[in-house]
Protein backbone atom coordinates (compact mmCIF):
# COMPACT_ATOMS: atom_id res chain seq x y z
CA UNK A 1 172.70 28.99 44.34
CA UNK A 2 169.40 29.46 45.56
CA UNK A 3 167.24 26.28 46.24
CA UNK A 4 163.89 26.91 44.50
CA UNK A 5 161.06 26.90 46.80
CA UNK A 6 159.63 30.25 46.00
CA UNK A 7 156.71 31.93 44.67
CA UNK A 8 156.33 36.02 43.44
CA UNK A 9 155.09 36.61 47.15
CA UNK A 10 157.70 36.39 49.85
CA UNK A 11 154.94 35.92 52.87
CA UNK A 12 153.28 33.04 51.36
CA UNK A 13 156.13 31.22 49.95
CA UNK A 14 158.02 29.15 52.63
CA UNK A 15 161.80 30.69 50.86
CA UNK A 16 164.69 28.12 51.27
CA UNK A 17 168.24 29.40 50.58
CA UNK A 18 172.06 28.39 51.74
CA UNK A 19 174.72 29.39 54.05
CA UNK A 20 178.13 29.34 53.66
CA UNK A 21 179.94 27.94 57.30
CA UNK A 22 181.99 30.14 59.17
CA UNK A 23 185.36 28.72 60.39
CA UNK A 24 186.25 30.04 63.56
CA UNK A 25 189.59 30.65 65.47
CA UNK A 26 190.02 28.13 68.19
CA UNK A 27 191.13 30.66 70.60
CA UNK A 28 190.42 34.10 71.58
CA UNK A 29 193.06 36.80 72.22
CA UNK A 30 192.07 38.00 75.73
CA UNK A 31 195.03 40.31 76.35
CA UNK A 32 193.15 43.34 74.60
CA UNK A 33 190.22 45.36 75.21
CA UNK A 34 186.82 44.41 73.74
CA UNK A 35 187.67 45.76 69.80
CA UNK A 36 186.09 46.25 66.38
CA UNK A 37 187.36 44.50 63.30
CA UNK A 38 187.56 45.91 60.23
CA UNK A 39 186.26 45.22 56.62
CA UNK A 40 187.84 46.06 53.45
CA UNK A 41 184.25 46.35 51.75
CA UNK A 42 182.47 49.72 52.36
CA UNK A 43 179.58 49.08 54.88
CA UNK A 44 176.40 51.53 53.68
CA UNK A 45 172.78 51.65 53.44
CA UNK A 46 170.38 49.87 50.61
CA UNK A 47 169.07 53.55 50.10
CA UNK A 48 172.19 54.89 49.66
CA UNK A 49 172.48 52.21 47.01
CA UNK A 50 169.60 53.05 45.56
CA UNK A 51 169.85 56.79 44.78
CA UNK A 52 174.10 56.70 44.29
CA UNK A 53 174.21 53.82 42.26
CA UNK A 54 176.68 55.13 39.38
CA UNK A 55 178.82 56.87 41.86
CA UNK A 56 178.90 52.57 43.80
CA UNK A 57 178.99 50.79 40.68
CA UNK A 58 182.51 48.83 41.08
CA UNK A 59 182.53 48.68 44.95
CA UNK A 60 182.41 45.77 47.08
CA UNK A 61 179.70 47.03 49.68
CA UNK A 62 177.63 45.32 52.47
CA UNK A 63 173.94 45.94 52.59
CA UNK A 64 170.92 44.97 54.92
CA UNK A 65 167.35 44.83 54.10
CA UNK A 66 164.11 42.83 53.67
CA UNK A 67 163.25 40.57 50.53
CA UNK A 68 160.70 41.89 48.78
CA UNK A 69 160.73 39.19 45.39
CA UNK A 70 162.33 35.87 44.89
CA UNK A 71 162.70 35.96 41.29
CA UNK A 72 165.00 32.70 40.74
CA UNK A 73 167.18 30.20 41.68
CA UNK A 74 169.92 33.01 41.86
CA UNK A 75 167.88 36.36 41.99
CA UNK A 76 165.80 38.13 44.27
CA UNK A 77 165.26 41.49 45.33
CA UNK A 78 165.57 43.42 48.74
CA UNK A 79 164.90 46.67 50.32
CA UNK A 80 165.25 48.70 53.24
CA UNK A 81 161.87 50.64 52.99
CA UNK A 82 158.82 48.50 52.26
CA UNK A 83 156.89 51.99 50.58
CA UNK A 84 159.35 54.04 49.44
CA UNK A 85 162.28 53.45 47.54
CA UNK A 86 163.87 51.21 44.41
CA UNK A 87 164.54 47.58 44.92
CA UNK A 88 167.96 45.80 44.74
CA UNK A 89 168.83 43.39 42.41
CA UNK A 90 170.71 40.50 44.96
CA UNK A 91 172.27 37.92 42.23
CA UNK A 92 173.71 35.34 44.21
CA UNK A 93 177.06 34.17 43.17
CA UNK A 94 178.72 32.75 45.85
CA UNK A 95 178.23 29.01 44.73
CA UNK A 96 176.55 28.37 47.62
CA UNK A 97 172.49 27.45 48.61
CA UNK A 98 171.24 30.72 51.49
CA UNK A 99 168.47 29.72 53.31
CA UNK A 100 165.97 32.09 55.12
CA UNK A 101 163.37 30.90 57.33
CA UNK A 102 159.67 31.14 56.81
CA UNK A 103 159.17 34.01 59.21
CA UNK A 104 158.38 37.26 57.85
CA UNK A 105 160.44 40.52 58.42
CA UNK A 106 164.21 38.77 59.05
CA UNK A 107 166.46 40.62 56.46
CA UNK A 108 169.63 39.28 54.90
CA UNK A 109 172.89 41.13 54.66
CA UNK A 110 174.58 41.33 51.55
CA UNK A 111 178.01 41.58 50.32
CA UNK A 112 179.44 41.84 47.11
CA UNK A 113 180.19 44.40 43.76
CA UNK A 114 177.91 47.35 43.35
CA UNK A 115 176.59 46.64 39.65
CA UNK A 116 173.18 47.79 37.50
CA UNK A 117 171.44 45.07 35.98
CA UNK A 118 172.14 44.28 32.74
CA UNK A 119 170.48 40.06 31.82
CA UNK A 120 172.72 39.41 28.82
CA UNK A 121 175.95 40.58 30.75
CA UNK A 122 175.11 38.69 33.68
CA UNK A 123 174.52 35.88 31.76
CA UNK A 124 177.63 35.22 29.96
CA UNK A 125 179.92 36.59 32.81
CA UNK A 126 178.43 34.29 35.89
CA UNK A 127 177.26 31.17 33.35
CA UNK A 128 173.92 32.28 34.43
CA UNK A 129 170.50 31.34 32.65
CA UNK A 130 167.94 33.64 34.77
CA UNK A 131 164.45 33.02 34.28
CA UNK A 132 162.57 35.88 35.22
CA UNK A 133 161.79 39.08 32.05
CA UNK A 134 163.78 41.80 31.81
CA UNK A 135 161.90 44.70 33.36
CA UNK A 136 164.77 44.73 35.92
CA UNK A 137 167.17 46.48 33.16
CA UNK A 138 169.70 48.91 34.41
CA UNK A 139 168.43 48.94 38.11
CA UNK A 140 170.72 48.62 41.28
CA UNK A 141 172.07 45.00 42.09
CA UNK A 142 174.65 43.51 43.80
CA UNK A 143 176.87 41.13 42.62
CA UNK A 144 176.65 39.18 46.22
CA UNK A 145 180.00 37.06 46.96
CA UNK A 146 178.63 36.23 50.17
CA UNK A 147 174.92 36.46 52.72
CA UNK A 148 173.75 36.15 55.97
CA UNK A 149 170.38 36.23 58.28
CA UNK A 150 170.11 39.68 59.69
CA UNK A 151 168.22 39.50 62.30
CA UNK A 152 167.81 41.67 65.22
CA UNK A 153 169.19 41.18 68.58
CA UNK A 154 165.48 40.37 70.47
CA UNK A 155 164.77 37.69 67.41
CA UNK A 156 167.41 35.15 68.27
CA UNK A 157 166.96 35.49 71.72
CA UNK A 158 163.22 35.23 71.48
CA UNK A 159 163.80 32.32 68.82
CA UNK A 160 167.39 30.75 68.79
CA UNK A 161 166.46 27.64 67.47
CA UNK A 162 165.85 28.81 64.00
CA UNK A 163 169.70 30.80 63.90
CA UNK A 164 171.63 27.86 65.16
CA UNK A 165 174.59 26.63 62.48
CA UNK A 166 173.93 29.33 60.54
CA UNK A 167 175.75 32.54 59.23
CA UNK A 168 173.82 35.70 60.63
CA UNK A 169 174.88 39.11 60.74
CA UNK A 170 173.23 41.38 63.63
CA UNK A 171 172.80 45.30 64.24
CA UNK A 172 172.94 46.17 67.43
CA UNK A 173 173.72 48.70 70.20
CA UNK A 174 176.49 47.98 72.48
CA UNK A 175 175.08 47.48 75.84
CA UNK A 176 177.53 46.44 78.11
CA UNK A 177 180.64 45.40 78.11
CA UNK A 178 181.73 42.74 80.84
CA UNK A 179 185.28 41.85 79.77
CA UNK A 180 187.69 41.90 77.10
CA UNK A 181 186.06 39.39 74.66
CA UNK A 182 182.49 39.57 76.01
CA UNK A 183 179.31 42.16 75.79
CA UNK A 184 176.05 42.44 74.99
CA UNK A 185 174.23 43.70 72.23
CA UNK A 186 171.01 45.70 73.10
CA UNK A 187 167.32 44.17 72.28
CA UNK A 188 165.37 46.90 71.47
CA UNK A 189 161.72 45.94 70.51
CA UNK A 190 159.18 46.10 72.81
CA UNK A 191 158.26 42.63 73.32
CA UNK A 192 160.02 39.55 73.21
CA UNK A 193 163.59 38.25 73.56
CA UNK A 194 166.66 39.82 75.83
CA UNK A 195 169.86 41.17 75.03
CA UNK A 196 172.03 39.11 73.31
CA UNK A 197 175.57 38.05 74.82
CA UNK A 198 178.14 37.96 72.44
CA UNK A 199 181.92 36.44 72.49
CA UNK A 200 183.98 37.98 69.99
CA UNK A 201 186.93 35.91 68.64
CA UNK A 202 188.87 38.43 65.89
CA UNK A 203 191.60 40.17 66.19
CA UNK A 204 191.80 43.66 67.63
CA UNK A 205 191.55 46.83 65.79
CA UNK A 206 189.96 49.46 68.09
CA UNK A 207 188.50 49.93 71.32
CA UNK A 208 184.42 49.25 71.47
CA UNK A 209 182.74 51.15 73.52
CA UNK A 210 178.67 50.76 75.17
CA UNK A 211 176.09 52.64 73.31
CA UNK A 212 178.66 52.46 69.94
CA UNK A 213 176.09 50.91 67.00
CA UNK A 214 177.65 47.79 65.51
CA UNK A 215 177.22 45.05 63.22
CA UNK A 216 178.35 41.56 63.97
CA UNK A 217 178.39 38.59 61.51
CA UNK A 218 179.26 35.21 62.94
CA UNK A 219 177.12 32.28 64.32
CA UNK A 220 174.94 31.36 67.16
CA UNK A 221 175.26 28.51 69.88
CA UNK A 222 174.07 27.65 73.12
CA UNK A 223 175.64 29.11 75.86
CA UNK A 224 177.22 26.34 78.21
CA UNK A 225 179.94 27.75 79.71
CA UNK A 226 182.33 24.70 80.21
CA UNK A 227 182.08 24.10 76.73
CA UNK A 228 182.51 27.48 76.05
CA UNK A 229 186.21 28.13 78.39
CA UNK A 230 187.01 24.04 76.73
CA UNK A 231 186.61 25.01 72.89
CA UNK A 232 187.86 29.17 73.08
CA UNK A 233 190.49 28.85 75.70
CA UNK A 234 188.66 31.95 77.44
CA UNK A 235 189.89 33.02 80.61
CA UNK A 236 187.36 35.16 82.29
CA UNK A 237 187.81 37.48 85.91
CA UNK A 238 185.66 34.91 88.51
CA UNK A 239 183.17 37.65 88.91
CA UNK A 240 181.85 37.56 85.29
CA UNK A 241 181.98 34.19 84.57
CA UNK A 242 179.60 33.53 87.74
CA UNK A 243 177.23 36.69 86.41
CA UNK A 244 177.31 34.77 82.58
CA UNK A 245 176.54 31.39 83.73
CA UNK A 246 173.26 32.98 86.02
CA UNK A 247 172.54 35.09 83.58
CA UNK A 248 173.19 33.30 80.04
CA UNK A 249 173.47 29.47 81.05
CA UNK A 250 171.77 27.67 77.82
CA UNK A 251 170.84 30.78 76.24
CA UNK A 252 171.82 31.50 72.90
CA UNK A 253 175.37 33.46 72.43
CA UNK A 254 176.69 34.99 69.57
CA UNK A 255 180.35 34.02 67.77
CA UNK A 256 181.86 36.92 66.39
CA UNK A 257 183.49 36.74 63.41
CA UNK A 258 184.01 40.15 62.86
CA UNK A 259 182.37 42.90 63.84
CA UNK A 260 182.42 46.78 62.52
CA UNK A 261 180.38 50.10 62.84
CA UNK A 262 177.22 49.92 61.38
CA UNK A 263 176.24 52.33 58.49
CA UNK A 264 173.25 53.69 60.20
C-alpha cells in the first residue's frame, strides 16, 4: 500500500511510496547479441488510455506518466499531459509500499488491468476502504499489480543516489551498443547527467539495435567493474572492458530486468 505522507498537491507534499525488489539472475547469457525481452502485458500510452478506455478495459497494460493527485493510502492519479487530457485512476494493489522521491517531474510506470472506476466495486473486490469522494466515478484506472520510478536516462546519472535499491523503469534511445550484454541508453536533456550504461541480464528474444526506443525496468548500482565480472559472470572483449572502467568506473549502471520497445 501506499505510506501516507501526502497532501492534495503533489509539489508540496514530500510523497513516500514502496517498491517491490527485483531478483536478478546471477549470470548473464553472453553467447547472444544485445536483445529485447518481451512482455505479455500490452505496453501503450496514458493517452491512449484515456480516450480508448472501453475498448482497454480487461487488459493488463503498462503506462508512464506524472502524478498529478495523491488521493490515499492506495490511490492516486497520473498523467502524461499536465494541460490536456483525463487523469488515471492508479489503485495500488500490489501489497506492497512505492515510494517516489520528493523531486518534482519523475513519473512512475504502471502495470496492471485496464478498469473504470467504480468505489463500491473496488471496495469489496480489493478489501479496500478508500477515503477520498466519489467524483472519480467511471473514469480510467488501472488496477496496478506492480510500479516503478520512471525516470529519464540524464536523471539517474545526474542524481544516482536517489535510484539506488530501487525498482525504476527508463525510456530511452539506444545509443550504442558495446557488446553483447552492454549499451547505453541516450541522455537527452540539455543539461545535466550522461548517458546511462546499462547491463542487461534476460534472456534473448530479438536483436537491439542503436537509435531503437526502449524501455528498461530493473535497478541501479554503482558501476565497479570487479564486482560487476565477480557477481554476473560477464566476460567482456579486453577492449571494452578497459573503455567501461575509464568511462563508467563508480558511475551508476543500470540492471536490466527486461527490456521492450517503448510505446512512443
Amino acid at each position: 500500500m501506499l505510506i501516507k505522507h501526502y497532501c492534495k498537491s503533489l509539489p508540496a507534499s514530500a510523497i513516500a511510496l514502496a517498491l517491490m525488489a527485483v531478483l536478478l539472475p546471477s549470470c548473464a547469457d553472453t553467447t547472444q547479441d544485445v536483445v529485447t525481452a518481451g512482455q505479455e502485458e500490452e505496453n501503450v500510452t496514458a493517452e491512449e488510455v484515456e480516450e480508448n478506455t472501453e475498448q482497454l478495459i480487461g487488459q493488463s497494460v503498462s503506462i508512464r506518466g506524472e502524478v498529478r493527485d495523491v488521493l490515499d493510502n492506495v490511490t492516486f492519479t497520473i498523467s502524461e499531459d499536465e494541460l490536456f487530457g483525463d487523469e488515471i485512476i492508479v489503485v495500488n494493489t500490489s501489497g506492497e509500499p512505492f515510494m517516489l522521491p520528493e523531486e518534482e517531474d519523475v513519473e512512475v510506470q504502471v502495470t496492471g488491468e485496464v478498469r473504470q472506476f467504480n468505489m463500491v466495486e473496488f471496495e469489496e473486490e480489493f478489501d479496500l476502504d478508500f477515503q477520498f469522494d466519489t467524483d472519480y466515478e467511471q473514469q480510467p484506472a488501472i488496477v496496478a499489480e506492480s510500479l516503478a520510478l520512471a525516470p529519464k536516462p540524464g536523471e539517474i546519472t545526474e542524481d544516482p543516489s536517489q535510484f539506488y535499491n530501487q525498482t525504476v523503469a527508463v525510456e530511452g534511445e539506444v545509443e550504442e551498443i558495446m557488446s553483447n550484454n552492454t549499451f547505453t541508453l541516450d541522455e537527452d536533456q540539455l543539461v545535466g547527467g550522461g548517458d546511462l550504461l546499462v547491463f542487461t541480464l534476460v534472456a534473448p528474444e530479438r536483436t537491439m539495435v542503436e537509435g531503437e526506443d526502449v524501455v528498461v525496468t530493473g535497478e541501479i548500482r554503482p558501476f565497479i567493474a570487479a564486482e560487476f565480472e565477480r557477481d554476473y559472470e560477464l566476460t567482456w572483449d579486453l577492449d571494452v572492458k578497459r573503455q567501461l572502467e575509464a568511462e563508467y568506473e563508480n558511475k551508476p549502471v543500470f540492471i536490466a530486468k527486461s527490456i521492450y520497445p517503448s510505446a512512443q
